[in-house]
Protein backbone atom coordinates (compact mmCIF):
# COMPACT_ATOMS: atom_id res chain seq x y z
CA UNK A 1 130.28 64.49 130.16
CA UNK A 2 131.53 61.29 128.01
CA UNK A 3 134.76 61.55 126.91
CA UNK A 4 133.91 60.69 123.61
CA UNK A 5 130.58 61.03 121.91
CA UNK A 6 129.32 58.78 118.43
CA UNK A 7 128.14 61.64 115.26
CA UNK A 8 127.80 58.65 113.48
CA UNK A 9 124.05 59.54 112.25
CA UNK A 10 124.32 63.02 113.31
CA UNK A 11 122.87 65.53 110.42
CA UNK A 12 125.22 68.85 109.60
CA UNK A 13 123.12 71.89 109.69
CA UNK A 14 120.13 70.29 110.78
CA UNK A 15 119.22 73.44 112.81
CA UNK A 16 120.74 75.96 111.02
CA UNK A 17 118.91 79.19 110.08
CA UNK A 18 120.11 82.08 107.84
CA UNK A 19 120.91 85.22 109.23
CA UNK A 20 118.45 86.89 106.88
CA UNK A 21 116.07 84.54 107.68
CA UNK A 22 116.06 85.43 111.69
CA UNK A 23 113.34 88.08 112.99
CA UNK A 24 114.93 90.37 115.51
CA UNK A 25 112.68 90.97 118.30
CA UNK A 26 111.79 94.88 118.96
CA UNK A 27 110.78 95.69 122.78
CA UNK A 28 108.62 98.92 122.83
CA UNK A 29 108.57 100.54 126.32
CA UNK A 30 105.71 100.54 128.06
CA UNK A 31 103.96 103.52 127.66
CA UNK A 32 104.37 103.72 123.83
CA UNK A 33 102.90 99.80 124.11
CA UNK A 34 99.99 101.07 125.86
CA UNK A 35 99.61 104.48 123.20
CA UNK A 36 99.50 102.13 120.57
CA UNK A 37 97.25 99.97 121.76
CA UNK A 38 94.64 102.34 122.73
CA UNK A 39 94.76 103.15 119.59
CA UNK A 40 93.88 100.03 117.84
CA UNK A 41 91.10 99.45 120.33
CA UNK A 42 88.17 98.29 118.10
CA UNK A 43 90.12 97.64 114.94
CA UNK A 44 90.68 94.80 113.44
CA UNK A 45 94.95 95.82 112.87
CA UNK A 46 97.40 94.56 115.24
CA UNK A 47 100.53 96.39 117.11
CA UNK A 48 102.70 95.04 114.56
CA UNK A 49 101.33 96.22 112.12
CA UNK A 50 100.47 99.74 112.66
CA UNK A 51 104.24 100.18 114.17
CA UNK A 52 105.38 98.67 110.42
CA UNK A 53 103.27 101.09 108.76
CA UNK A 54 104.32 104.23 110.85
CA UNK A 55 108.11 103.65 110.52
CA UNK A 56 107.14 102.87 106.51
CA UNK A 57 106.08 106.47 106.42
CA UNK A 58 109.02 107.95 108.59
CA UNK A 59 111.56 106.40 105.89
CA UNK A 60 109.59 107.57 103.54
CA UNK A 61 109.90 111.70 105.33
CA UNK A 62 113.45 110.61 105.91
CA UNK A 63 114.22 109.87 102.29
CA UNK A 64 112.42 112.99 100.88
CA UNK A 65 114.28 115.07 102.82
CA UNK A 66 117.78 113.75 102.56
CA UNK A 67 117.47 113.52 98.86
């Protein structure tokens, strides 16, 4: 490493992405992967999708019945 280094025309922020802005990756195990996609076999829907719309709907129980 230098001991010094020149920032001179270095830009602040330049790579900087909001928190809220940042997709958290969600691993699925295997053999719910594999259920899933069985499923979809022959639609035109992708994994990410259906899994969206299926925790949409749990919320949705979970709400009704906490309220």
């Amino acid at each position: 490493m230098q001991e010094e280094y020149d920032f001179t025309n270095a830009e602040q922020g330049k790579f900087y992405i909001p928190l809220e802005e940042i997709e958290t990756p969600i691993y699925l195990d295997k053999d719910i992967a594999h259920f899933f996609a069985d499923k979809l076999k022959g639609k035109n829907e992708t994994l990410q999708s259906l899994i969206n719309e299926l925790l949409r709907k749990d919320i949705e129980i979970a709400n009704r019945v906490s309220a």
